[in-house]
N, C-alpha and C. Protein backbone atom coordinates (compact mmCIF):
# COMPACT_ATOMS: atom_id res chain seq x y z
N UNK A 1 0.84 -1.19 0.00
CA UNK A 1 0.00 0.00 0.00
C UNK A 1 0.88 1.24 0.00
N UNK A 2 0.38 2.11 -1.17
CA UNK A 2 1.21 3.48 -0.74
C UNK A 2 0.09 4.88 -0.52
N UNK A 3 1.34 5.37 0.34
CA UNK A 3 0.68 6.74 0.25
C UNK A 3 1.11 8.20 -0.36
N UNK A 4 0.25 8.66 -1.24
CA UNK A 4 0.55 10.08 -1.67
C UNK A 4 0.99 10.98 -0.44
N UNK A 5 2.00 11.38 -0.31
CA UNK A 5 2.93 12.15 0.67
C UNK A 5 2.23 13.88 -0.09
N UNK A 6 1.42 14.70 1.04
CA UNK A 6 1.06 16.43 0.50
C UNK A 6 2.26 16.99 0.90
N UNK A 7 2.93 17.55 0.20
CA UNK A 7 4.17 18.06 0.00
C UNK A 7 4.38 19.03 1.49
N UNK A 8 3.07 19.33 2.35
CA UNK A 8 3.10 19.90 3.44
C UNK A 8 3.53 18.93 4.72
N UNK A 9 3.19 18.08 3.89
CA UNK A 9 3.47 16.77 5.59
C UNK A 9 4.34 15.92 5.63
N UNK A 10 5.42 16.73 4.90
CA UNK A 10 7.04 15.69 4.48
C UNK A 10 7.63 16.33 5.63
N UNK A 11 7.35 17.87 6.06
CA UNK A 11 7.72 18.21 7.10
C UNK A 11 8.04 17.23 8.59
N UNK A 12 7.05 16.44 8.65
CA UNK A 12 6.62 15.80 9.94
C UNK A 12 7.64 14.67 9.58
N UNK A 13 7.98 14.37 8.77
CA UNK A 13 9.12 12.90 8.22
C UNK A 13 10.33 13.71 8.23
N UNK A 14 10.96 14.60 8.23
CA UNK A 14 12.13 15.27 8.40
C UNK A 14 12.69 16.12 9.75
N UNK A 15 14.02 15.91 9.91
CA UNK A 15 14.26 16.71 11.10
C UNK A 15 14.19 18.24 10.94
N UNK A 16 13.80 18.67 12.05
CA UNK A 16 13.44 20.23 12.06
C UNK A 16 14.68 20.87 11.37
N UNK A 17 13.72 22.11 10.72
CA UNK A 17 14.48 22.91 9.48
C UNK A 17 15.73 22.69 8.69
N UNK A 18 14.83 21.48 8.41
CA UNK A 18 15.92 20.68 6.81
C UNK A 18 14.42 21.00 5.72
N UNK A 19 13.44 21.32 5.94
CA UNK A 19 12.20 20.84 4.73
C UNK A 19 12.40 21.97 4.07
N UNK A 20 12.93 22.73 4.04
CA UNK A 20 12.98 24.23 3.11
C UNK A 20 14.17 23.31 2.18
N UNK A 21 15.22 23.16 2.90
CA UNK A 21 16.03 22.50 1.70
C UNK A 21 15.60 21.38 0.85
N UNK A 22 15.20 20.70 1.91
CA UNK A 22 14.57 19.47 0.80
C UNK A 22 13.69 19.50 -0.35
N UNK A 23 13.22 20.39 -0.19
CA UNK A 23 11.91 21.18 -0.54
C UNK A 23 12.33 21.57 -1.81
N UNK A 24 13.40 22.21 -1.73
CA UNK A 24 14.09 23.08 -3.13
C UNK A 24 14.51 22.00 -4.12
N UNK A 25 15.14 20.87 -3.47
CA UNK A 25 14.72 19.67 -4.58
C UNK A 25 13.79 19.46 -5.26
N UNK A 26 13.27 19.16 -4.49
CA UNK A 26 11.74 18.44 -5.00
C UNK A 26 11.20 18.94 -5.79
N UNK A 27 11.04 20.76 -6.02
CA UNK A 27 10.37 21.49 -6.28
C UNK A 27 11.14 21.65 -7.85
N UNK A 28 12.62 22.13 -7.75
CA UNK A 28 13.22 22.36 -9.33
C UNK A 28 13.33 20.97 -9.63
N UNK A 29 13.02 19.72 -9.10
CA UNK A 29 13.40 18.88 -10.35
C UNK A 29 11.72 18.06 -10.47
N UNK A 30 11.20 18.57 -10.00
CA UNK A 30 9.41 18.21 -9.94
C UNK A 30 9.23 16.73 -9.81
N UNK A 31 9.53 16.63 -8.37
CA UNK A 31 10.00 14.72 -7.70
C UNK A 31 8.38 14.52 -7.53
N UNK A 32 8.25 13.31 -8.13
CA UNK A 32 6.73 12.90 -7.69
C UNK A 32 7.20 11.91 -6.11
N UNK A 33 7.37 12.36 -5.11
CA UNK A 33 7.76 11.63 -3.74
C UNK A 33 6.59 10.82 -3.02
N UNK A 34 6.33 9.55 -2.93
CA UNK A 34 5.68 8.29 -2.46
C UNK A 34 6.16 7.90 -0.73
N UNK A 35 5.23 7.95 -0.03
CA UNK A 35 5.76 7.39 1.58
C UNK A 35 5.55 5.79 1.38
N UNK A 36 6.08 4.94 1.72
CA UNK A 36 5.24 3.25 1.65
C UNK A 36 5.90 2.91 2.78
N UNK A 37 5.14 2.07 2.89
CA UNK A 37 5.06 1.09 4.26
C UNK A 37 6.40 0.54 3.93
N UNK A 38 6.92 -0.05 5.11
CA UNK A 38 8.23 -0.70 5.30
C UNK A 38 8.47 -2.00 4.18
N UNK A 39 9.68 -1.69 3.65
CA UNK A 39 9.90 -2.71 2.32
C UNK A 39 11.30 -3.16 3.42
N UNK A 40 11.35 -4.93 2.96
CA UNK A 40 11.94 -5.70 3.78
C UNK A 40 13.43 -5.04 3.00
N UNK A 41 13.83 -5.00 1.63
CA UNK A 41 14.95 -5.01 0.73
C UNK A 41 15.38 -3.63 0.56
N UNK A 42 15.15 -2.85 0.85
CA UNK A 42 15.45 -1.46 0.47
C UNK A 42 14.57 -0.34 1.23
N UNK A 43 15.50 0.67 1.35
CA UNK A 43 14.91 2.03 2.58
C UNK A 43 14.32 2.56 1.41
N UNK A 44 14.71 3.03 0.31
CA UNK A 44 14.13 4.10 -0.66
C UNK A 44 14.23 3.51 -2.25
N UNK A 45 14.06 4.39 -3.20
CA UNK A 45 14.33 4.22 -4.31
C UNK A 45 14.07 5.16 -5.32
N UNK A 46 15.05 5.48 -6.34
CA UNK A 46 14.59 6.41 -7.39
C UNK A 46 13.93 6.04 -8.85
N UNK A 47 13.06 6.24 -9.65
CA UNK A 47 12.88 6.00 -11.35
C UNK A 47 13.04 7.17 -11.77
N UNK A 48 14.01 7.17 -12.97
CA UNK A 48 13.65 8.18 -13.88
C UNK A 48 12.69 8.05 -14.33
N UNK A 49 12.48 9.83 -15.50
CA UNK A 49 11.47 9.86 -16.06
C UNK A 49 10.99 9.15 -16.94
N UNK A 50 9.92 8.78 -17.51
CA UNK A 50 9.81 7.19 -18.41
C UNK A 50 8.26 7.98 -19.25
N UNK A 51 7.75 7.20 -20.05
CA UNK A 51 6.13 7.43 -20.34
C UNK A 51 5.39 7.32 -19.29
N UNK A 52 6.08 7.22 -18.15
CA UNK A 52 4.55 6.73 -16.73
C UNK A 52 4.76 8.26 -15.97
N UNK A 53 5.59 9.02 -16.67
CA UNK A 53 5.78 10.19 -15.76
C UNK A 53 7.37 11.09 -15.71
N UNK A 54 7.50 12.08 -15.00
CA UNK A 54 8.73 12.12 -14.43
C UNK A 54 9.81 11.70 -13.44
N UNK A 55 10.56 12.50 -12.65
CA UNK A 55 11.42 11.38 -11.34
C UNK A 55 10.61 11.26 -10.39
N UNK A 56 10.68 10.26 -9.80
CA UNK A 56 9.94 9.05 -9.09
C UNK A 56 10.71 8.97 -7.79
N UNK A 57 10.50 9.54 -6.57
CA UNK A 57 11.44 8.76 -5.40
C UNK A 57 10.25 8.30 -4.64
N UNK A 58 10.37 7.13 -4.04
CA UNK A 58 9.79 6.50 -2.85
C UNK A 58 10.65 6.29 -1.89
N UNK A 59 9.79 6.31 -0.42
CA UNK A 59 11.01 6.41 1.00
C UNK A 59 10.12 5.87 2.13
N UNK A 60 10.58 4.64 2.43
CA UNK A 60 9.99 3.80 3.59
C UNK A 60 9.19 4.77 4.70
N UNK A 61 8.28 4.52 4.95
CA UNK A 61 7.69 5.79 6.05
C UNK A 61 7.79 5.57 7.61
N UNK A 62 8.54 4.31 7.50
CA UNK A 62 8.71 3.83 8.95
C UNK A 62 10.05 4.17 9.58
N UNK A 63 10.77 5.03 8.85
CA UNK A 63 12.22 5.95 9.61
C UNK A 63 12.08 7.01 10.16
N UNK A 64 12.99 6.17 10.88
CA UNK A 64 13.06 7.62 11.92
C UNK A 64 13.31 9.26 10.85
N UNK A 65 13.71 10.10 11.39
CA UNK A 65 13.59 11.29 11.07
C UNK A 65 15.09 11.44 10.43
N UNK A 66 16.04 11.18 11.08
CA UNK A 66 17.17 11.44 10.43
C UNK A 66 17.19 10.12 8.85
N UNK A 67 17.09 8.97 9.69
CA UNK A 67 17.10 7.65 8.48
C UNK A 67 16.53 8.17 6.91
N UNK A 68 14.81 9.39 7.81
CA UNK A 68 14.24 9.37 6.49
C UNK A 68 15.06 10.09 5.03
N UNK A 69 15.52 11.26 5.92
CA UNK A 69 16.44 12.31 5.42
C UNK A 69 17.27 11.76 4.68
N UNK A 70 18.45 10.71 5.43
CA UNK A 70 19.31 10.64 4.45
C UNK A 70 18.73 9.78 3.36
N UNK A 71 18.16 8.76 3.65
CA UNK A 71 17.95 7.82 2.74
C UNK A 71 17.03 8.64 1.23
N UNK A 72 16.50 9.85 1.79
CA UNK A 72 15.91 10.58 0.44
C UNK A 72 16.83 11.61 0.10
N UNK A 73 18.15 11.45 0.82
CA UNK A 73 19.03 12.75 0.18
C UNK A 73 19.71 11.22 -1.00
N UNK A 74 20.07 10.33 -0.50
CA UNK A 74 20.41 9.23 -1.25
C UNK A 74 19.80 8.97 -2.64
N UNK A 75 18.53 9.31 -2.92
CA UNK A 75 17.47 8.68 -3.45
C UNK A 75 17.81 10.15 -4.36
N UNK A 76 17.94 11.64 -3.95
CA UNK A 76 18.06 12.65 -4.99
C UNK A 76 19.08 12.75 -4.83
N UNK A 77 20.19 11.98 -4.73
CA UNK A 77 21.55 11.82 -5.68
C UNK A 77 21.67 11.39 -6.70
N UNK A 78 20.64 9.97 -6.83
CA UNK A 78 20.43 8.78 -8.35
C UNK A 78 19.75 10.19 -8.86
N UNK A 79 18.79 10.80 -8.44
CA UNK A 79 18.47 11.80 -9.34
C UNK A 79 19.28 13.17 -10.12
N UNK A 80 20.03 13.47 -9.59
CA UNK A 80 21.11 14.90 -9.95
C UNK A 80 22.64 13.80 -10.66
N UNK A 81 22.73 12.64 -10.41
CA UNK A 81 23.60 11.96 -11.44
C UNK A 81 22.80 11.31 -12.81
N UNK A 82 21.59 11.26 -12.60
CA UNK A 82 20.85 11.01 -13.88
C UNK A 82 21.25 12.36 -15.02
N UNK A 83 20.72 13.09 -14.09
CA UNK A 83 20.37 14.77 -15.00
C UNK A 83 21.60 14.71 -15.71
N UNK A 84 22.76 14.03 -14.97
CA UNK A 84 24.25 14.80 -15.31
C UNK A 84 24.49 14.04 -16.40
N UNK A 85 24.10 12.53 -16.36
CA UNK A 85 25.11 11.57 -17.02
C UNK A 85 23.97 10.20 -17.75
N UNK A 86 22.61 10.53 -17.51
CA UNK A 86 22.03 9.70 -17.87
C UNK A 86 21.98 8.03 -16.92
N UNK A 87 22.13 7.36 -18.05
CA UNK A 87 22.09 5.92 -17.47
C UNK A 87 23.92 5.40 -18.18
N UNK A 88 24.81 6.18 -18.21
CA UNK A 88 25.99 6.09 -19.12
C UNK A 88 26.76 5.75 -17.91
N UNK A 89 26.48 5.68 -16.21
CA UNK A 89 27.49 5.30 -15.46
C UNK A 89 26.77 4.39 -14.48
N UNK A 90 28.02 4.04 -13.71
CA UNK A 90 27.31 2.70 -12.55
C UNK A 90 26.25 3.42 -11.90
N UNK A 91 25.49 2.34 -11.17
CA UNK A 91 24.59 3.25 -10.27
C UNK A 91 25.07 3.71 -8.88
N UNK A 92 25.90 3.43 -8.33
CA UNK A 92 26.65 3.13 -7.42
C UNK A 92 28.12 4.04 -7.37
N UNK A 93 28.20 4.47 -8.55
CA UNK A 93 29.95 4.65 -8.73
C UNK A 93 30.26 5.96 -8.64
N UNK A 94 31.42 6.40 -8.93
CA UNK A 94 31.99 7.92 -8.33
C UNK A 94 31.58 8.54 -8.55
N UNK A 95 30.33 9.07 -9.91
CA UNK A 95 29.95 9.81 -10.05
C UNK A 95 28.47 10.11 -9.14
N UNK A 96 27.80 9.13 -8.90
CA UNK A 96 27.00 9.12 -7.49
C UNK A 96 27.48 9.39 -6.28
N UNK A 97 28.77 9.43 -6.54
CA UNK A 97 29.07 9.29 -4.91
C UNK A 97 29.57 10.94 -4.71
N UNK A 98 30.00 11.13 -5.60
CA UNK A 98 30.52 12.83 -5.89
C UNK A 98 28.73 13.47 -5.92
N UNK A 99 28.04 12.99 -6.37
CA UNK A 99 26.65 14.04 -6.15
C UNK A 99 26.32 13.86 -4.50
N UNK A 100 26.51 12.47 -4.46
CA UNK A 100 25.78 12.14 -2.59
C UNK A 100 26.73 13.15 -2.00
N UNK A 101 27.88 13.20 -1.64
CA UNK A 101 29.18 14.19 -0.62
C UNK A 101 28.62 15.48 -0.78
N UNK A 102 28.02 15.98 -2.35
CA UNK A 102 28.01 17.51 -2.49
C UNK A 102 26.17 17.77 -1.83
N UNK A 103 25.61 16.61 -1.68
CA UNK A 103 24.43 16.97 -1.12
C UNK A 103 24.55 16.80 0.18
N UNK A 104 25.06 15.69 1.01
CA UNK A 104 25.14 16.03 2.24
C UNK A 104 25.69 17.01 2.94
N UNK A 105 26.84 17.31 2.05
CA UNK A 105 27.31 18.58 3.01
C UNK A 105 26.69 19.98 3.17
N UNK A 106 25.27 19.93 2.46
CA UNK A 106 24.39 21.07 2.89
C UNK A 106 23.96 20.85 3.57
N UNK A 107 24.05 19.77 4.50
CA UNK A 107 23.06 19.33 5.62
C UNK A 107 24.18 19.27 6.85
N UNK A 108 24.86 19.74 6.90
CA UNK A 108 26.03 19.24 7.94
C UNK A 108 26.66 20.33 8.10
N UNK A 109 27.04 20.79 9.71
CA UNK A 109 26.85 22.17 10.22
C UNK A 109 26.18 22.90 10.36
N UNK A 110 24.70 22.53 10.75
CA UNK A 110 23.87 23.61 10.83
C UNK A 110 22.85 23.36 12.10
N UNK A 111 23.26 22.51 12.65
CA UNK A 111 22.73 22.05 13.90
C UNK A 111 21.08 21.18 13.59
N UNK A 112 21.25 20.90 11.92
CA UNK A 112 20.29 19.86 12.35
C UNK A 112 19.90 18.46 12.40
N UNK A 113 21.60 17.79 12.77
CA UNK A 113 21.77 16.47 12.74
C UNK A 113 22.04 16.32 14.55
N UNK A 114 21.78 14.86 15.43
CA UNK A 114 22.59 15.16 16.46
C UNK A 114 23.69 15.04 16.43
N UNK A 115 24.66 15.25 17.29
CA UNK A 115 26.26 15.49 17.25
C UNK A 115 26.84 13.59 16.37
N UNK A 116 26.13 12.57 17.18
CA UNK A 116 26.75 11.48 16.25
C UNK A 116 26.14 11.16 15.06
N UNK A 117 25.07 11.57 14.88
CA UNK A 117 24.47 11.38 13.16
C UNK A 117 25.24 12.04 12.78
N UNK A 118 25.65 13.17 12.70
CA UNK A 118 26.62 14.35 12.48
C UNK A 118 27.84 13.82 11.78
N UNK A 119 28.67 13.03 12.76
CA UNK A 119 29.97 12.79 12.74
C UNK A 119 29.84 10.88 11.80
N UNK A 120 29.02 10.72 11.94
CA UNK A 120 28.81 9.49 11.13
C UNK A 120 28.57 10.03 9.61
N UNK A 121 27.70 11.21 9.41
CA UNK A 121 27.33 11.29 8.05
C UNK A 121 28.81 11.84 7.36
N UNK A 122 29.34 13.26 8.10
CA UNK A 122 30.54 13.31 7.67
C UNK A 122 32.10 12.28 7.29
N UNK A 123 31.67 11.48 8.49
CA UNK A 123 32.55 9.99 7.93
C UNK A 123 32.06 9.33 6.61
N UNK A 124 30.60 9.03 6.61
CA UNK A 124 30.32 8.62 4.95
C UNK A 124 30.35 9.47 4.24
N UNK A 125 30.80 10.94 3.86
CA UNK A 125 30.84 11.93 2.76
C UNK A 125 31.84 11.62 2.11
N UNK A 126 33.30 10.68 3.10
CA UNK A 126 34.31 10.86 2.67
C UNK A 126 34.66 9.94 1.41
N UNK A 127 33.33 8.88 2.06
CA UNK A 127 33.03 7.41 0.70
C UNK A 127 31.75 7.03 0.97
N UNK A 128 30.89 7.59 0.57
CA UNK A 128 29.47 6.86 0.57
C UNK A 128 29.21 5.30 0.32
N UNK A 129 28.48 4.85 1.31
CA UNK A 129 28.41 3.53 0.68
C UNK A 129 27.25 3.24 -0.41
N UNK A 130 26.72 2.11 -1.21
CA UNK A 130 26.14 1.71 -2.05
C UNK A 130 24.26 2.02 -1.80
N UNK A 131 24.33 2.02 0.28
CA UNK A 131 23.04 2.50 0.70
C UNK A 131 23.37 2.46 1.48
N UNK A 132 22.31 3.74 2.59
CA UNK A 132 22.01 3.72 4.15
C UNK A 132 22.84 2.58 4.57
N UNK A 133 21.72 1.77 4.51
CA UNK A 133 22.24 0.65 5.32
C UNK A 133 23.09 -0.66 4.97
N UNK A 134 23.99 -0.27 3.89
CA UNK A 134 25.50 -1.17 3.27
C UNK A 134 26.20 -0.43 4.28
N UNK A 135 26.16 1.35 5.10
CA UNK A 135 27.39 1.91 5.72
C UNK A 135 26.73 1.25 7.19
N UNK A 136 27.64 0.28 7.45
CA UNK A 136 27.13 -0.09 8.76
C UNK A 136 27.90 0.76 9.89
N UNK A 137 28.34 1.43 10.21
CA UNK A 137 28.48 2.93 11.22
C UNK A 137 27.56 3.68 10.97
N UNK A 138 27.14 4.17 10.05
CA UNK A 138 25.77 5.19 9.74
C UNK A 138 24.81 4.23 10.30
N UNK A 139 24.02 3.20 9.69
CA UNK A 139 23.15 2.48 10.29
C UNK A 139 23.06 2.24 11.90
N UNK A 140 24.22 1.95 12.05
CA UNK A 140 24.29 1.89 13.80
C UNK A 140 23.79 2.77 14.80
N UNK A 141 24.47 4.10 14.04
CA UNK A 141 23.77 5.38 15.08
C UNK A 141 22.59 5.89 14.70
N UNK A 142 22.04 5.72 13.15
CA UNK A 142 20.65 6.06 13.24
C UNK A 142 19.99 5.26 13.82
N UNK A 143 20.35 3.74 14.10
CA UNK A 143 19.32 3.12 14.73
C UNK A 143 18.64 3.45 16.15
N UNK A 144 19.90 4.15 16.43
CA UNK A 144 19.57 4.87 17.91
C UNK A 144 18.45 5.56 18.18
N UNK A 145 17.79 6.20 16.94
CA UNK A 145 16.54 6.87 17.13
C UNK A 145 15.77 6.56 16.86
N UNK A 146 15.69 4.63 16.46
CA UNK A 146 14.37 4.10 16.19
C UNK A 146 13.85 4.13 17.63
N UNK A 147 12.39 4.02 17.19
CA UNK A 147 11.24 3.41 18.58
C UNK A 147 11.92 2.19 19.13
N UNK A 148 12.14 1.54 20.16
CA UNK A 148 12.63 0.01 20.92
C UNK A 148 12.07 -0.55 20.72
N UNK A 149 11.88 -2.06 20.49
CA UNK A 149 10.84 -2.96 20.41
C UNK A 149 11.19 -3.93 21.31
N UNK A 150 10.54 -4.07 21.95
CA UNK A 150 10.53 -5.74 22.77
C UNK A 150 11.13 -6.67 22.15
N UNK A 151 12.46 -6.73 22.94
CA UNK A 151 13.15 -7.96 22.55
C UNK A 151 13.48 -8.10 20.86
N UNK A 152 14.24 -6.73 20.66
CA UNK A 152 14.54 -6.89 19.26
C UNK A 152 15.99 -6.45 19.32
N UNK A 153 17.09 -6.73 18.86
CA UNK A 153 18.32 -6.16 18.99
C UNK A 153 19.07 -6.46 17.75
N UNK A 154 20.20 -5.81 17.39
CA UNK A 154 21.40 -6.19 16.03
C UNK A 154 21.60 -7.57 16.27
N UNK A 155 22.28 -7.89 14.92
CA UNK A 155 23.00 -9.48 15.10
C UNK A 155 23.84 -9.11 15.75
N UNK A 156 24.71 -8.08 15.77
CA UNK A 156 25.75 -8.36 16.36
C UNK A 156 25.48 -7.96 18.09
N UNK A 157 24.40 -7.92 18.63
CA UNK A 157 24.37 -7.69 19.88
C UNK A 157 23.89 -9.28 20.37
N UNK A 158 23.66 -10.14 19.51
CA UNK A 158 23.10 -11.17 20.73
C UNK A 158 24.36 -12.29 20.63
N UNK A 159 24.05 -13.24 21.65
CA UNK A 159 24.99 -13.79 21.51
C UNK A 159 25.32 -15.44 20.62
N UNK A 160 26.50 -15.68 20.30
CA UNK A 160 26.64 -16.70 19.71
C UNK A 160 25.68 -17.90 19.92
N UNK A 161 24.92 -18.50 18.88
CA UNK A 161 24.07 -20.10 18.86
C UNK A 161 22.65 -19.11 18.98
N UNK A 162 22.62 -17.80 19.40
CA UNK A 162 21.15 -17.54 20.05
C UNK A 162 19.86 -17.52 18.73
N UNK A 163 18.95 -18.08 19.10
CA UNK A 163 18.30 -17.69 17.98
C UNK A 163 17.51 -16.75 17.81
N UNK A 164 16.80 -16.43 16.79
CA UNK A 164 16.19 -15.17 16.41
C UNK A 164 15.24 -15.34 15.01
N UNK A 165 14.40 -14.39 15.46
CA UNK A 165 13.06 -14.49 14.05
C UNK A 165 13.40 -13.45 12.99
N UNK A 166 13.44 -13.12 12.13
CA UNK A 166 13.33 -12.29 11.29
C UNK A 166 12.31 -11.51 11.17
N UNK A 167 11.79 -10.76 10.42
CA UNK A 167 10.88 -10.07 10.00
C UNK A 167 9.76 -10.92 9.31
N UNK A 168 9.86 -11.54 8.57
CA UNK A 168 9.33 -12.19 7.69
C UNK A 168 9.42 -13.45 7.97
N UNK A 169 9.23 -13.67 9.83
CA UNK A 169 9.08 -15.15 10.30
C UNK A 169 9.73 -16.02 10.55
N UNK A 170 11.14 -16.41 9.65
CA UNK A 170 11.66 -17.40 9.69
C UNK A 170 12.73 -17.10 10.41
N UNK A 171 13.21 -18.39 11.17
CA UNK A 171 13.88 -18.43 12.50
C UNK A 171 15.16 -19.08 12.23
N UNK A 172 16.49 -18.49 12.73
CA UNK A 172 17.95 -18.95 12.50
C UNK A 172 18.98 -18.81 13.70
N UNK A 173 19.82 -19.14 13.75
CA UNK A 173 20.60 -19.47 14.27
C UNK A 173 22.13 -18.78 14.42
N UNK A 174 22.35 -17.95 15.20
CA UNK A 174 23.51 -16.65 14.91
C UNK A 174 24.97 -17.71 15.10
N UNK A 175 25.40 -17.66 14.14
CA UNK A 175 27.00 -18.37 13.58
C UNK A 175 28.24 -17.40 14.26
N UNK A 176 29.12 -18.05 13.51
CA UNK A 176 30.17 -16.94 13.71
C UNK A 176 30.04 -15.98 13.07
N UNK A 177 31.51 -14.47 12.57
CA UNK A 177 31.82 -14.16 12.09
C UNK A 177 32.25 -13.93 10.98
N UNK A 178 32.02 -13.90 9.51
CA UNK A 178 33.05 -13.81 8.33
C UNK A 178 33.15 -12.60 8.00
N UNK A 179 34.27 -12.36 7.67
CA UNK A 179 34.66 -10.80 7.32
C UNK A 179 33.78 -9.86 8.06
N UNK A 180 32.80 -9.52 7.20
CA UNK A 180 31.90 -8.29 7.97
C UNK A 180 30.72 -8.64 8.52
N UNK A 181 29.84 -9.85 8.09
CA UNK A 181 28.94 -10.35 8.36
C UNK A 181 29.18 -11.48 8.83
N UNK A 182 27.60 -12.22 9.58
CA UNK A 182 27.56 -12.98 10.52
C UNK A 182 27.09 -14.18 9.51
N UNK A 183 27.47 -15.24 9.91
CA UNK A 183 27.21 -16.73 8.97
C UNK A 183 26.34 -17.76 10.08
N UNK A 184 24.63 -17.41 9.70
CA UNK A 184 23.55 -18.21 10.50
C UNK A 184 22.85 -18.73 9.66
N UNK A 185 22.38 -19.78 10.53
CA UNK A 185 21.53 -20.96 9.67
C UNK A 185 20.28 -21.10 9.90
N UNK A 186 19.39 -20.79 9.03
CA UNK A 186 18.16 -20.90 8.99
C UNK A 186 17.68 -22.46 9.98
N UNK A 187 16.96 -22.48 10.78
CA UNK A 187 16.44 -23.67 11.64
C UNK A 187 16.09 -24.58 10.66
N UNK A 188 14.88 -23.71 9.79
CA UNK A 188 14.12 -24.92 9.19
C UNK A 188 14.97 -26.06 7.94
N UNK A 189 15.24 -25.04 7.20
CA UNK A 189 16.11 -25.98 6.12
C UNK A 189 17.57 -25.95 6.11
N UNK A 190 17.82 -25.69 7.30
CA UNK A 190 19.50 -25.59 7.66
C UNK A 190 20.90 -24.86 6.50
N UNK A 191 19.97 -24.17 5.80
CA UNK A 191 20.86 -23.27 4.51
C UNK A 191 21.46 -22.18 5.39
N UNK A 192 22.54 -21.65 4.77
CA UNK A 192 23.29 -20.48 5.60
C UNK A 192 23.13 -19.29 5.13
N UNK A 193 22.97 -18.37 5.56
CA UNK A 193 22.75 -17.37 5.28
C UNK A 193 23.52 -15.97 5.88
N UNK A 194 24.15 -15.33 5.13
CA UNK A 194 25.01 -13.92 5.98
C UNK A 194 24.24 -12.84 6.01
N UNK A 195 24.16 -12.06 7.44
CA UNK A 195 23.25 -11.06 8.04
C UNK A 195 24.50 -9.97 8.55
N UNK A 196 23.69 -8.72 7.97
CA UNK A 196 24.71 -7.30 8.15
C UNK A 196 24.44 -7.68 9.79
N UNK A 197 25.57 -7.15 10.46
CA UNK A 197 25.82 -6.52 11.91
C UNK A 197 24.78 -5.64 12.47
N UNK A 198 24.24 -4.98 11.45
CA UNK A 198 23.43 -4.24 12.24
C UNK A 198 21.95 -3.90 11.80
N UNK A 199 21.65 -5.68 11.41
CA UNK A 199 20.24 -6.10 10.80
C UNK A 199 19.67 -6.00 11.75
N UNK A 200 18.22 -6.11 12.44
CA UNK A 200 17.73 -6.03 13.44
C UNK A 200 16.90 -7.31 13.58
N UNK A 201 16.72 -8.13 14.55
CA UNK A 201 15.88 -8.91 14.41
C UNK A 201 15.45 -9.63 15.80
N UNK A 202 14.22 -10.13 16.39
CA UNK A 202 13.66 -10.91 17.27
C UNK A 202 14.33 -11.91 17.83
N UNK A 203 14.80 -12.01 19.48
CA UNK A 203 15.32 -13.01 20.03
C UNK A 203 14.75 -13.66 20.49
N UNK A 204 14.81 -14.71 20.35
CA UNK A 204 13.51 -16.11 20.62
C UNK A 204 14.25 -16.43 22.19
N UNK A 205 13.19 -16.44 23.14
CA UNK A 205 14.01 -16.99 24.87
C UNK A 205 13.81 -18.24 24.50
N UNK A 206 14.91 -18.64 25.27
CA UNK A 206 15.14 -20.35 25.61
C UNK A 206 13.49 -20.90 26.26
């Protein structure tokens, strides 16, 4: 299900006096912007313009205030590297990453990040990652301003063998370590599966 976002009540999804800036996006590049309910695979997303319309961003409506921000400053980066370069470069690559640095840093110094969103976003300006939540230091401290949930914590906060539900039900088994991610095994069909550090998910009590 989605919802048509009134360009007045994006306010309430953004941290205080960032919506004038955001705003100035939206407005010169005429963003048709979508709120939707929580998507398991992705915080946001951009389409160019096509026969169904012009640019297209959608942005999970279940973030917090800073999450929402960046993840739609993210989302009008694919947009201002379109304008520049078309579909002629990675989606992902320096030239995205040179639009993401030059957009965040209008948002940084002006007192309306807290001091560690702050110092986390300026750490990813220096190399953006691929998304929000691929920069697992950014993810970490925005998570700080989600709502708590009962008995929900990172992989990397519970402990080894413990198990845990996912989102979408199915129940595994927290492994070791590999490189950056954690190597757990689904209960039911015993397949392995690697989970970011700072996935969130349900701890099942003994």
């Amino acid at each position: 299900m989605k919802q048509e976002a009134p360009l007045h009540a994006l306010s309430g999804y953004l941290p205080d006096g960032t919506f004038e800036q955001v705003m100035a996006y939206l407005t010169e590049y005429k963003v048709h912007l979508t709120v939707t309910r929580e998507r398991q695979s992705i915080l946001g997303d951009y389409r160019h313009p096509d026969r169904k319309g012009g640019h297209r961003i959608s942005i999970n409506g279940n973030l917090n205030r800073y999450a929402f921000l960046i993840t739609l400053l993210h989302e009008i980066s694919h947009l201002t590297t379109y304008m520049h370069y078309g579909n002629t470069v990675a989606s992902h690559g320096k030239e995205w990453k040179v639009q993401f640095s030059h957009i965040l840093k209008q948002f940084v110094g002006k007192g309306f990040l807290p001091h560690d969103v702050e110092a986390a976003v300026r750490q990813s300006i220096q190399n953006p990652a691929a998304s929000s939540c691929a920069d697992d230091d950014l993810m970490r401290v925005l998570k700080r301003y989600d709502l708590q949930k009962e008995n929900h914590y990172l992989v990397e906060q519970i402990p080894l063998h413990q198990l845990f539900r996912t989102k979408d039900g199915r129940i595994f088994k927290k492994g070791e370590k590999i490189r950056k991610r954690y190597r757990c095994e689904e209960v039911a069909t015993k397949k392995v599966y690697l989970f970011s550090p700072v996935y969130e998910v349900e701890v099942i009590a003994a």
